[in-house]
PDB file of N, CA and C in Angstrom:
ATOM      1  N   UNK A   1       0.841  -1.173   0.000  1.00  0.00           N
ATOM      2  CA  UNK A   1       0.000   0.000   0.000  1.00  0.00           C
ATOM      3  C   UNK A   1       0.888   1.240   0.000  1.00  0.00           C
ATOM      4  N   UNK A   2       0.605   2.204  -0.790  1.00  0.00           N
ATOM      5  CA  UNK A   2       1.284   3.616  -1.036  1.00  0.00           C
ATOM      6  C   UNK A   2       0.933   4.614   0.478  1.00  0.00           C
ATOM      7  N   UNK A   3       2.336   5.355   0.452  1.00  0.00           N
ATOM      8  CA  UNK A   3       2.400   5.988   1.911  1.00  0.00           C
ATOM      9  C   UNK A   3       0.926   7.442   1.434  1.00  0.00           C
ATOM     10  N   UNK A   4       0.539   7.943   2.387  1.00  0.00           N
ATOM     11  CA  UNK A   4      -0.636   8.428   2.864  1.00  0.00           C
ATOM     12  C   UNK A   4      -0.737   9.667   3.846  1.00  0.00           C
ATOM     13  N   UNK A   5      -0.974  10.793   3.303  1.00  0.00           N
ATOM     14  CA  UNK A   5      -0.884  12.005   3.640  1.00  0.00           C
ATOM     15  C   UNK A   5      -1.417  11.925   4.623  1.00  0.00           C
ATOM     16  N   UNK A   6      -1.118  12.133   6.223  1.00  0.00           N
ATOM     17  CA  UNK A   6      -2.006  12.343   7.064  1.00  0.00           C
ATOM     18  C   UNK A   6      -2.224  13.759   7.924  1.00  0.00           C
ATOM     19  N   UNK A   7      -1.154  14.399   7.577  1.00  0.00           N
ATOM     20  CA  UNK A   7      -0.813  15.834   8.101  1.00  0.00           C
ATOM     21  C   UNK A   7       0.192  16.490   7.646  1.00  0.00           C
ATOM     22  N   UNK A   8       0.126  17.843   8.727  1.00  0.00           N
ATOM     23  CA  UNK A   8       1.383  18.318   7.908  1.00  0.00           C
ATOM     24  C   UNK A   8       2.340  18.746   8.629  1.00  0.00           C
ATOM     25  N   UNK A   9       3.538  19.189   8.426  1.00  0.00           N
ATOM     26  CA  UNK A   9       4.763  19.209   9.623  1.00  0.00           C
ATOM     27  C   UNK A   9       4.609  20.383  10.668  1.00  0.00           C
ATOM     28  N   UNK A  10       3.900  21.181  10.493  1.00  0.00           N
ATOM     29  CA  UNK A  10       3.182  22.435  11.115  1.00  0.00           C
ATOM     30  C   UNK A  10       2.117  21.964  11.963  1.00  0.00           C
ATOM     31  N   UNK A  11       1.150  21.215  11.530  1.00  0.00           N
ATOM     32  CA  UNK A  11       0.497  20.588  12.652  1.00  0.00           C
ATOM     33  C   UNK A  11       0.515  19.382  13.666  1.00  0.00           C
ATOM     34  N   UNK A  12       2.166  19.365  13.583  1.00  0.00           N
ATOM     35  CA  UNK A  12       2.406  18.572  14.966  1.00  0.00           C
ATOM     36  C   UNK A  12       3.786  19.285  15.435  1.00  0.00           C
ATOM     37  N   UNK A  13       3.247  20.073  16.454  1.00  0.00           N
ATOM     38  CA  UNK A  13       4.978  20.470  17.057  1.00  0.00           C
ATOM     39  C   UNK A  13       5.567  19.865  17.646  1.00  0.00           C
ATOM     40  N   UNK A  14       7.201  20.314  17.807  1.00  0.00           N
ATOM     41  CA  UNK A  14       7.763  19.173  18.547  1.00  0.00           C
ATOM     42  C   UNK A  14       7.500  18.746  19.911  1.00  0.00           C
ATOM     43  N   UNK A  15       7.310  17.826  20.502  1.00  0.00           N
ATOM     44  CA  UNK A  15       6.911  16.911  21.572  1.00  0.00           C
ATOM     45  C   UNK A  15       5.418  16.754  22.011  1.00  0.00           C
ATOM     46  N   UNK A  16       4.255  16.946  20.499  1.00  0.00           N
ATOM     47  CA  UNK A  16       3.095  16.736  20.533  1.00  0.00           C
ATOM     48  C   UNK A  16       3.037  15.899  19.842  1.00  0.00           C
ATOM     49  N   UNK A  17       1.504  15.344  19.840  1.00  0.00           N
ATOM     50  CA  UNK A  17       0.602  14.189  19.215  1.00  0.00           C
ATOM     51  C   UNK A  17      -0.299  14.969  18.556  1.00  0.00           C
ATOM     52  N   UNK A  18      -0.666  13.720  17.512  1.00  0.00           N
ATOM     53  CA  UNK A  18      -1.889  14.071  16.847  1.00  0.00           C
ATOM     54  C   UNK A  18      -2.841  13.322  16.076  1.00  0.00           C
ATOM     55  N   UNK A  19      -3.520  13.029  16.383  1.00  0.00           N
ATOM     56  CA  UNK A  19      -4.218  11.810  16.193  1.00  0.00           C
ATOM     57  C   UNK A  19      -5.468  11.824  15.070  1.00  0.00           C
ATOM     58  N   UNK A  20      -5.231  10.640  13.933  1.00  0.00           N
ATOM     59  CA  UNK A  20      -5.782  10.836  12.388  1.00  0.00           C
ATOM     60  C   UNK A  20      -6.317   9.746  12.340  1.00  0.00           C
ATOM     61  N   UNK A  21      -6.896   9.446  11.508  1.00  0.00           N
ATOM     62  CA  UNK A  21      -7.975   8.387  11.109  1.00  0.00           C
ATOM     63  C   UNK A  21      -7.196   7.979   9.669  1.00  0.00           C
ATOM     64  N   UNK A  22      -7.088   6.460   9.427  1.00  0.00           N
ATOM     65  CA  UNK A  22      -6.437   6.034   8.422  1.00  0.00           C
ATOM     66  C   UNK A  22      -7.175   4.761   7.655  1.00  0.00           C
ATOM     67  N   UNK A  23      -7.834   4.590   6.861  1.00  0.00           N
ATOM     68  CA  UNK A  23      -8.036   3.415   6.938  1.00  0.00           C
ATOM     69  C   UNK A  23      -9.360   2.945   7.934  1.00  0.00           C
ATOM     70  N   UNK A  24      -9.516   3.989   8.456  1.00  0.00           N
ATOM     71  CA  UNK A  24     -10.473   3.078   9.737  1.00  0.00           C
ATOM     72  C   UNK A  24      -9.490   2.738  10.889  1.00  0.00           C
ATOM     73  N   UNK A  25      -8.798   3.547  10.659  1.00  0.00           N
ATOM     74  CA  UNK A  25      -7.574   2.831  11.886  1.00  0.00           C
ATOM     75  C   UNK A  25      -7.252   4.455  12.617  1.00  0.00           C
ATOM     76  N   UNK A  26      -7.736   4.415  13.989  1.00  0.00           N
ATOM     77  CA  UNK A  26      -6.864   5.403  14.893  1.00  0.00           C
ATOM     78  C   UNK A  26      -5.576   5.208  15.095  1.00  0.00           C
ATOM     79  N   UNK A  27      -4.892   6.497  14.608  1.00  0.00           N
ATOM     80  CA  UNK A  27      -3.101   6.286  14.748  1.00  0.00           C
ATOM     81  C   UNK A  27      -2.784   7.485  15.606  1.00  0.00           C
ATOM     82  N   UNK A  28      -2.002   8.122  15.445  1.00  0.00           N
ATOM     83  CA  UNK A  28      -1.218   8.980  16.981  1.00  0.00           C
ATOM     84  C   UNK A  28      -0.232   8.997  16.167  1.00  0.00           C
ATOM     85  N   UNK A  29      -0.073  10.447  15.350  1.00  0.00           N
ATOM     86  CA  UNK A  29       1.137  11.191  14.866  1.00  0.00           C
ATOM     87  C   UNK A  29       1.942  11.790  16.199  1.00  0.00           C
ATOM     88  N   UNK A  30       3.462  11.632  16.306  1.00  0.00           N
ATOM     89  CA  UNK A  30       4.272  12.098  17.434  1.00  0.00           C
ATOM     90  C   UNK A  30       5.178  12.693  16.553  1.00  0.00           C
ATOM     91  N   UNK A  31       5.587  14.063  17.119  1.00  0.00           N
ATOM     92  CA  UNK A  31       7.158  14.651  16.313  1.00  0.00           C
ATOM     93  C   UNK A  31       8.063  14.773  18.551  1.00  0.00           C
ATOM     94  N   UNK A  32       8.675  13.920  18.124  1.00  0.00           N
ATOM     95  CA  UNK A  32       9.804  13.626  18.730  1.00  0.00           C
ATOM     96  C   UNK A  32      11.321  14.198  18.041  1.00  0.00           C
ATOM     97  N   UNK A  33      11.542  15.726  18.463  1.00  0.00           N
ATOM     98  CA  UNK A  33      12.115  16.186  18.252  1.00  0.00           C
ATOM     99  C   UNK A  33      13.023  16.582  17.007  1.00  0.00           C
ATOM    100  N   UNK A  34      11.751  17.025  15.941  1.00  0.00           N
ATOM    101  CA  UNK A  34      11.948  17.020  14.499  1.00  0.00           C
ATOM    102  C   UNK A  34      11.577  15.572  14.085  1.00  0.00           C
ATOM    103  N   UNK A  35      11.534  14.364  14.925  1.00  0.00           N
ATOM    104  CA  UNK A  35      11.411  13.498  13.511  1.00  0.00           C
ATOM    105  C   UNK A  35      10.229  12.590  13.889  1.00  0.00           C
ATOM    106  N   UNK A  36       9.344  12.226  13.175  1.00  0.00           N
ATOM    107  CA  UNK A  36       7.674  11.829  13.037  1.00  0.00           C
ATOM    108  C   UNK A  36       7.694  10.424  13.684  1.00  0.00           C
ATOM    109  N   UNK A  37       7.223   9.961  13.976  1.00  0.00           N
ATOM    110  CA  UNK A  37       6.485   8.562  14.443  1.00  0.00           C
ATOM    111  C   UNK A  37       4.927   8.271  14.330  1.00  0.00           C
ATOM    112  N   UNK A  38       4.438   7.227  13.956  1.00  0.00           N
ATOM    113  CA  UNK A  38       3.012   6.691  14.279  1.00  0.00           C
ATOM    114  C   UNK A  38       2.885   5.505  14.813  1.00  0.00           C
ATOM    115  N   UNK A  39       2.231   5.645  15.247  1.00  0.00           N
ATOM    116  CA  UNK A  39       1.429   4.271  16.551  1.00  0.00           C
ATOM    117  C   UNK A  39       0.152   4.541  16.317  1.00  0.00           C
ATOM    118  N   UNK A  40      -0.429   3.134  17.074  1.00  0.00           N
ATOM    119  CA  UNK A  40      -1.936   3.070  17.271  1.00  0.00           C
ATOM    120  C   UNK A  40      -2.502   3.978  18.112  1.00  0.00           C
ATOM    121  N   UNK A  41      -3.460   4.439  17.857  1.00  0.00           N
ATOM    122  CA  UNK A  41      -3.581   5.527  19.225  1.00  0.00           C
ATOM    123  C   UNK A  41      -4.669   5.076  20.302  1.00  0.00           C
ATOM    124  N   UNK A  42      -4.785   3.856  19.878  1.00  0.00           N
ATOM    125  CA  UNK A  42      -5.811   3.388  21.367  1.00  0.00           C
ATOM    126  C   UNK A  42      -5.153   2.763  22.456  1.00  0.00           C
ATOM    127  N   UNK A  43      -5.116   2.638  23.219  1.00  0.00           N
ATOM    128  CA  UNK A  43      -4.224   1.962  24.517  1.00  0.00           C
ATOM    129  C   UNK A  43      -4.553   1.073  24.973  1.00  0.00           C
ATOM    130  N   UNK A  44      -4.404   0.080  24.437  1.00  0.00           N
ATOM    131  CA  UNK A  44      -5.126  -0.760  24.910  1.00  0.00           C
ATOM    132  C   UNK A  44      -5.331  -1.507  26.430  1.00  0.00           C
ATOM    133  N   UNK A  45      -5.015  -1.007  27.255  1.00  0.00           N
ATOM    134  CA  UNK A  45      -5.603  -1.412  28.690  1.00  0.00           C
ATOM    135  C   UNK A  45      -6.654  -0.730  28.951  1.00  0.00           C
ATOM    136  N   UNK A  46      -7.522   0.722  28.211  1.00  0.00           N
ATOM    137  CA  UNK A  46      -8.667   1.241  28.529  1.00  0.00           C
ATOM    138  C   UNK A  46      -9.078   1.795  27.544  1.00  0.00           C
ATOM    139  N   UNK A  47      -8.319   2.101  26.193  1.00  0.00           N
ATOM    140  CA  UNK A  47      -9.086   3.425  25.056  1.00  0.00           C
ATOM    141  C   UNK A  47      -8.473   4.161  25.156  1.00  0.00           C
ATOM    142  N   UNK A  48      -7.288   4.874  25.970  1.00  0.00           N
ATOM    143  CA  UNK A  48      -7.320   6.518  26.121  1.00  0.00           C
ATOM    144  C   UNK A  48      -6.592   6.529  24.843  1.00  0.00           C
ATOM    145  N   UNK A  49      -7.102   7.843  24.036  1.00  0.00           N
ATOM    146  CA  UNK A  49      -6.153   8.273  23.152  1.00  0.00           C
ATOM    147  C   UNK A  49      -4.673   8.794  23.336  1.00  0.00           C
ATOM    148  N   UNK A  50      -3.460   7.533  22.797  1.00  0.00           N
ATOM    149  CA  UNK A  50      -2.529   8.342  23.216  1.00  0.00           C
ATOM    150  C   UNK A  50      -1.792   9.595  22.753  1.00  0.00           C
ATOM    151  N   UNK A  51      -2.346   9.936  21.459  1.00  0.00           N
ATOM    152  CA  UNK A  51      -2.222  11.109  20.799  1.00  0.00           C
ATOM    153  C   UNK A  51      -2.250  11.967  22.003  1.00  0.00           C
ATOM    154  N   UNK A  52      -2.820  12.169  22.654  1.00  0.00           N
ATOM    155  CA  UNK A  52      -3.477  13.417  24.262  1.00  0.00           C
ATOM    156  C   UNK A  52      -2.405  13.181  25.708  1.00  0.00           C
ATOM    157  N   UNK A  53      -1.471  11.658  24.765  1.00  0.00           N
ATOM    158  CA  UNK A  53      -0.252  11.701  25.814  1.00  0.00           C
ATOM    159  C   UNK A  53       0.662  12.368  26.311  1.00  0.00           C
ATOM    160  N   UNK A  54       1.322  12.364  27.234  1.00  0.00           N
ATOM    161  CA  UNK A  54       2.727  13.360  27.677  1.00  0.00           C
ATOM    162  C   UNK A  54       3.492  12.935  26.560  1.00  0.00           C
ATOM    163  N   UNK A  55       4.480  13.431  25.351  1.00  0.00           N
ATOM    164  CA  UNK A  55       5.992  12.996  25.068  1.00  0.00           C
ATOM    165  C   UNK A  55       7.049  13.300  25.967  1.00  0.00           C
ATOM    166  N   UNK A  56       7.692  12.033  26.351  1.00  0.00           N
ATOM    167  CA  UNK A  56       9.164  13.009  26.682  1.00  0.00           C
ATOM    168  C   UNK A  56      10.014  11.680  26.075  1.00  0.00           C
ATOM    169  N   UNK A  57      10.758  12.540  25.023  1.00  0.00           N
ATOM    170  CA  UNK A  57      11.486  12.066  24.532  1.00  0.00           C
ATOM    171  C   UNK A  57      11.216  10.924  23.433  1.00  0.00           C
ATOM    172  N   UNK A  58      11.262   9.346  23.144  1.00  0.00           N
ATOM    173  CA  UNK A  58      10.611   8.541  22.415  1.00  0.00           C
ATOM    174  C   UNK A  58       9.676   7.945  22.884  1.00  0.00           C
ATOM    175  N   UNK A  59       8.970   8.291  24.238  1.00  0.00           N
ATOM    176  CA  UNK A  59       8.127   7.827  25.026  1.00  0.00           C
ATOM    177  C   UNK A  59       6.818   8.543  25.374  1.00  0.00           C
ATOM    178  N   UNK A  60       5.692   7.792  25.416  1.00  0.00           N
ATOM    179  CA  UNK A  60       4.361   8.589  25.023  1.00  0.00           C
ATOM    180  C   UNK A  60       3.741   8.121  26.662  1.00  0.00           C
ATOM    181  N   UNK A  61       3.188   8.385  27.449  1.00  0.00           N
ATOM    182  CA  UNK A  61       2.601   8.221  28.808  1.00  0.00           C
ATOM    183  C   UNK A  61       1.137   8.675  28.386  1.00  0.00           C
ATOM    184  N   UNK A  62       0.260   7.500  28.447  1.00  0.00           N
ATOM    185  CA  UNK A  62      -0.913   7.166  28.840  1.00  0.00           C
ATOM    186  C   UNK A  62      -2.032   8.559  29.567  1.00  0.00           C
ATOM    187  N   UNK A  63      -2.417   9.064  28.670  1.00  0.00           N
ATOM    188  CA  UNK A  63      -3.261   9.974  29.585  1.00  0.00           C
ATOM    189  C   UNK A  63      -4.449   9.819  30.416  1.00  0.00           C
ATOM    190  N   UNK A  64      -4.427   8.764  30.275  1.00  0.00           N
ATOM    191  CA  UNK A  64      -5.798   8.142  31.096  1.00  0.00           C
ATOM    192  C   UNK A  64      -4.770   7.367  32.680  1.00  0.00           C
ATOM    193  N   UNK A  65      -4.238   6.592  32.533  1.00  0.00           N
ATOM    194  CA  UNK A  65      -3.563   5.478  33.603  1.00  0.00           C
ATOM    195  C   UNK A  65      -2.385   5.217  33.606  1.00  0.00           C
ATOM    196  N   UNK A  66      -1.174   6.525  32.922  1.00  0.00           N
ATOM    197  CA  UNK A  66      -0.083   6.551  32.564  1.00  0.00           C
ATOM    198  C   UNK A  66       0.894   5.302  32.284  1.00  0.00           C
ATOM    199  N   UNK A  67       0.407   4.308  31.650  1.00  0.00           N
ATOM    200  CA  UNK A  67       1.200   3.236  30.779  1.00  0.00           C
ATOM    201  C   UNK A  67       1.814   3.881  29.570  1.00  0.00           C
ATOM    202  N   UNK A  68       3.292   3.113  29.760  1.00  0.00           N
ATOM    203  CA  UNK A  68       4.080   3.940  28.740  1.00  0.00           C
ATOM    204  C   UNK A  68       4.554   3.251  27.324  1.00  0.00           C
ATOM    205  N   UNK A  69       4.588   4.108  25.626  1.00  0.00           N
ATOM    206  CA  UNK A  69       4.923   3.326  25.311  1.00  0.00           C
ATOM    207  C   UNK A  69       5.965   3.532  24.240  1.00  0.00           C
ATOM    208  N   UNK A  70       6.782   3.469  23.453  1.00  0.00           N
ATOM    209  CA  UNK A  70       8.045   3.454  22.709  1.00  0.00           C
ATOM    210  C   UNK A  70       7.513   4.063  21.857  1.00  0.00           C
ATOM    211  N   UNK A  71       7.448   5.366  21.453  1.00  0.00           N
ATOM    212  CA  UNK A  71       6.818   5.624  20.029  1.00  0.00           C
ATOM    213  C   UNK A  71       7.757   5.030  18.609  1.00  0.00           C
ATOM    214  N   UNK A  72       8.887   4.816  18.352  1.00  0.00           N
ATOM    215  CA  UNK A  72       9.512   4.467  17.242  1.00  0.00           C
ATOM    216  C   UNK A  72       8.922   2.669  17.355  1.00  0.00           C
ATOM    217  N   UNK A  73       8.509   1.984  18.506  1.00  0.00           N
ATOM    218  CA  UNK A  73       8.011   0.772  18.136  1.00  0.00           C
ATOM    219  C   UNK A  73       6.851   0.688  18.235  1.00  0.00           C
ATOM    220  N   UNK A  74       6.465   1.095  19.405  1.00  0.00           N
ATOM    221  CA  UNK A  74       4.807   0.676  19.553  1.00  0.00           C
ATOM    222  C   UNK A  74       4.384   0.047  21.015  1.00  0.00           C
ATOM    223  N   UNK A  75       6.210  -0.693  20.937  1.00  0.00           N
ATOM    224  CA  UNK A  75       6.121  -1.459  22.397  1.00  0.00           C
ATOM    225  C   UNK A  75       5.935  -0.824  23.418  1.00  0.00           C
ATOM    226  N   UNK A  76       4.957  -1.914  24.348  1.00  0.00           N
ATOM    227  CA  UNK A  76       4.636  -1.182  26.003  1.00  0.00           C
ATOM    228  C   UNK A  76       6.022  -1.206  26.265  1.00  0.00           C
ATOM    229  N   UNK A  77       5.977   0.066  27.758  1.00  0.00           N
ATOM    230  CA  UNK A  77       7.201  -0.084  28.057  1.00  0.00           C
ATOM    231  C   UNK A  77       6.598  -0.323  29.712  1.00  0.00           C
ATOM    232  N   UNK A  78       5.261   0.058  30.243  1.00  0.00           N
ATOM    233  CA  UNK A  78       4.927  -0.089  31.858  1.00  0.00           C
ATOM    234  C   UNK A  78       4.003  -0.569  31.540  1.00  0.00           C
ATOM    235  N   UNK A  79       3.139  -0.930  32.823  1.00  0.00           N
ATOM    236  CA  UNK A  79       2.063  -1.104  33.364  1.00  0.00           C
ATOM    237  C   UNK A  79       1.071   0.108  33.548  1.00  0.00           C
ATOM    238  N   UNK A  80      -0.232   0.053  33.172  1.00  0.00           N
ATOM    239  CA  UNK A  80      -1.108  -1.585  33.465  1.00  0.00           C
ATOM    240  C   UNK A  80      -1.451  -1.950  31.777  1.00  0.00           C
ATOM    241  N   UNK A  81      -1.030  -1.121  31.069  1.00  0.00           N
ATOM    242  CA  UNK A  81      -0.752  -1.829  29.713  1.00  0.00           C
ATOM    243  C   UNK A  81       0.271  -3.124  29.648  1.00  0.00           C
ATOM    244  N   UNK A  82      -0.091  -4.202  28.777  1.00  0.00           N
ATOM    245  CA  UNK A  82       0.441  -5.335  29.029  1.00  0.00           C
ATOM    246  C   UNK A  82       0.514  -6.107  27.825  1.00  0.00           C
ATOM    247  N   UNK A  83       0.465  -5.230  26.566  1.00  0.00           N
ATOM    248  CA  UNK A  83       0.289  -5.223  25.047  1.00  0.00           C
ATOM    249  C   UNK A  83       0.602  -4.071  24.046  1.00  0.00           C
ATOM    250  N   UNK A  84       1.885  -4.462  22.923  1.00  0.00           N
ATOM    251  CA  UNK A  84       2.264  -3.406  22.098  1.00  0.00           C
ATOM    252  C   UNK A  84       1.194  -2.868  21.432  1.00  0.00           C
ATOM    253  N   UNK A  85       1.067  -1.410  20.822  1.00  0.00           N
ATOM    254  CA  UNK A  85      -0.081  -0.972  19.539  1.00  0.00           C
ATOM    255  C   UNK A  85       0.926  -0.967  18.587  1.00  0.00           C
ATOM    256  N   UNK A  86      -0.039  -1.109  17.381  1.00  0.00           N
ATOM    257  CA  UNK A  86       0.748  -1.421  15.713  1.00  0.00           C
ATOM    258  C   UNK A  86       1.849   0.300  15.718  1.00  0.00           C
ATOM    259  N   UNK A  87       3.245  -0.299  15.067  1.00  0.00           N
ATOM    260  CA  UNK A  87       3.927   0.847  15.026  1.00  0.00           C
ATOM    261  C   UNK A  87       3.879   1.133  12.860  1.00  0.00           C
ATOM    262  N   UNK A  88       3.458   2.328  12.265  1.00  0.00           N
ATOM    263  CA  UNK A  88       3.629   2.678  11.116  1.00  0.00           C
ATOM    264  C   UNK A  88       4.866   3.260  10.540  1.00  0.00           C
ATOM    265  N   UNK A  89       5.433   2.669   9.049  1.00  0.00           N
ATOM    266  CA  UNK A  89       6.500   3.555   8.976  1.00  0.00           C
ATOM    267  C   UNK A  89       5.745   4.889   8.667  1.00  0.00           C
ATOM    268  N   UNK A  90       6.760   6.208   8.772  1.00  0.00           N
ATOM    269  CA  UNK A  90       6.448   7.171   8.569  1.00  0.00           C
ATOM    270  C   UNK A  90       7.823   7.803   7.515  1.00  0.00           C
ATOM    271  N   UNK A  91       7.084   8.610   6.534  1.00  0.00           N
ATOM    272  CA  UNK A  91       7.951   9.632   5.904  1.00  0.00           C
ATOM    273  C   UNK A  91       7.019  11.079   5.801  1.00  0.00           C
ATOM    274  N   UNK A  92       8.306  11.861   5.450  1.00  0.00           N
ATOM    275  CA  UNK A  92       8.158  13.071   5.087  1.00  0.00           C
ATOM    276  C   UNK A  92       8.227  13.774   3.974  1.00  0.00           C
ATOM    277  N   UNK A  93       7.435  14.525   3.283  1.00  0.00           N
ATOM    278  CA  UNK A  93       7.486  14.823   1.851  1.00  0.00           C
ATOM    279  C   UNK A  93       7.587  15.944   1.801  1.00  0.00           C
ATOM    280  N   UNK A  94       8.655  16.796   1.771  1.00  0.00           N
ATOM    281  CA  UNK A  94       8.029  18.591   1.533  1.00  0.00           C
ATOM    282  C   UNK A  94       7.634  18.530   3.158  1.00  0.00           C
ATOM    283  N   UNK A  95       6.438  19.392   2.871  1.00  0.00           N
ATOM    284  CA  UNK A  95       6.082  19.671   4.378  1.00  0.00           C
ATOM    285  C   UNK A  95       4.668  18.324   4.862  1.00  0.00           C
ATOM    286  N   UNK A  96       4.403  17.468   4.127  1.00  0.00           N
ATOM    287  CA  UNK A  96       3.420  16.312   4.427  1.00  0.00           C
ATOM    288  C   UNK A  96       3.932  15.355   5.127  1.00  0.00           C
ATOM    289  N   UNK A  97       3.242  14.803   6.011  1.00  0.00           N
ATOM    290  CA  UNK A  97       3.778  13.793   6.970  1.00  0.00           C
ATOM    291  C   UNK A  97       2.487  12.555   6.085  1.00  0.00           C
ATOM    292  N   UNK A  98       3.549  11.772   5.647  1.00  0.00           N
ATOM    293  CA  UNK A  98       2.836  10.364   5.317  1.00  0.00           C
ATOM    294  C   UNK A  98       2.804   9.378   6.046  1.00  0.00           C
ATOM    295  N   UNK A  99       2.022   8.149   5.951  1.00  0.00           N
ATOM    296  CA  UNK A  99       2.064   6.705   6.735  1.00  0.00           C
ATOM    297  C   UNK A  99       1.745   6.179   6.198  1.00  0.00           C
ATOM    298  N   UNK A 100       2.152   4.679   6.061  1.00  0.00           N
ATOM    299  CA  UNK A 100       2.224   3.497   5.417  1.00  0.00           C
ATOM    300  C   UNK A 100       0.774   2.711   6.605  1.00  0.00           C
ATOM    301  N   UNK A 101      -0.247   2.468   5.878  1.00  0.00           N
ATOM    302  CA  UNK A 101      -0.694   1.249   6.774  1.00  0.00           C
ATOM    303  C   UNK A 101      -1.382   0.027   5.917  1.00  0.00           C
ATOM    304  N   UNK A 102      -0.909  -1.031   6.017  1.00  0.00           N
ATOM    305  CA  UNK A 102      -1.359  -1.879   5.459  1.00  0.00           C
ATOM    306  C   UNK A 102      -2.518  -2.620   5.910  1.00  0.00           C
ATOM    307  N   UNK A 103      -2.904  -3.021   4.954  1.00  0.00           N
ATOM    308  CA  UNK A 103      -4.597  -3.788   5.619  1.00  0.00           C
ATOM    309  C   UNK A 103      -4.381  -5.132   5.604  1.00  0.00           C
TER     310      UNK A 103
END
């Protein structure tokens, strides 16, 4: 599947989220200090969107029950999450932030 405009480099500053609809799929755009990441953006120990998470650094904290998780993988990194979300590649085009998601 061809990568997929989901925003643009202006609407995610650095150490925010932002969370797009792909596919039918909630993802969680992160700019981690100039450079993009996507993850799933549901959390799975409750729903919270982690797009609405703290960043610090490659790490996204749970805004609902602060479970933490790797934004360049996806992987949990705490509790009471106890399951990775899908990690997307991401590129940059000009000023468009794309994602790859396959079905």
């Amino acid at each position: 599947m061809p990568f997929i405009k989901v925003a643009t480099v202006q609407e995610v500053p650095p150490g925010r989220g932002k969370e797009v609809l792909v596919n039918g799929r909630q993802v969680a755009i992160f700019n981690a200090n100039g450079t993009f990441y996507a993850i799933g953006n549901v959390c799975p120990h409750r729903g919270a969107p982690l797009a609405e998470g703290e960043l610090e650094g490659t790490q996204v904290c749970c805004p609902w029950h602060a479970a933490r998780f790797d934004v360049t993988t996806g992987q949990y990194l705490s509790p009471p999450a106890r399951s990775d979300v899908p990690a997307y590649p991401v590129q940059v085009v000009g000023e468009e932030i794309q994602i790859e998601v396959k079905n």
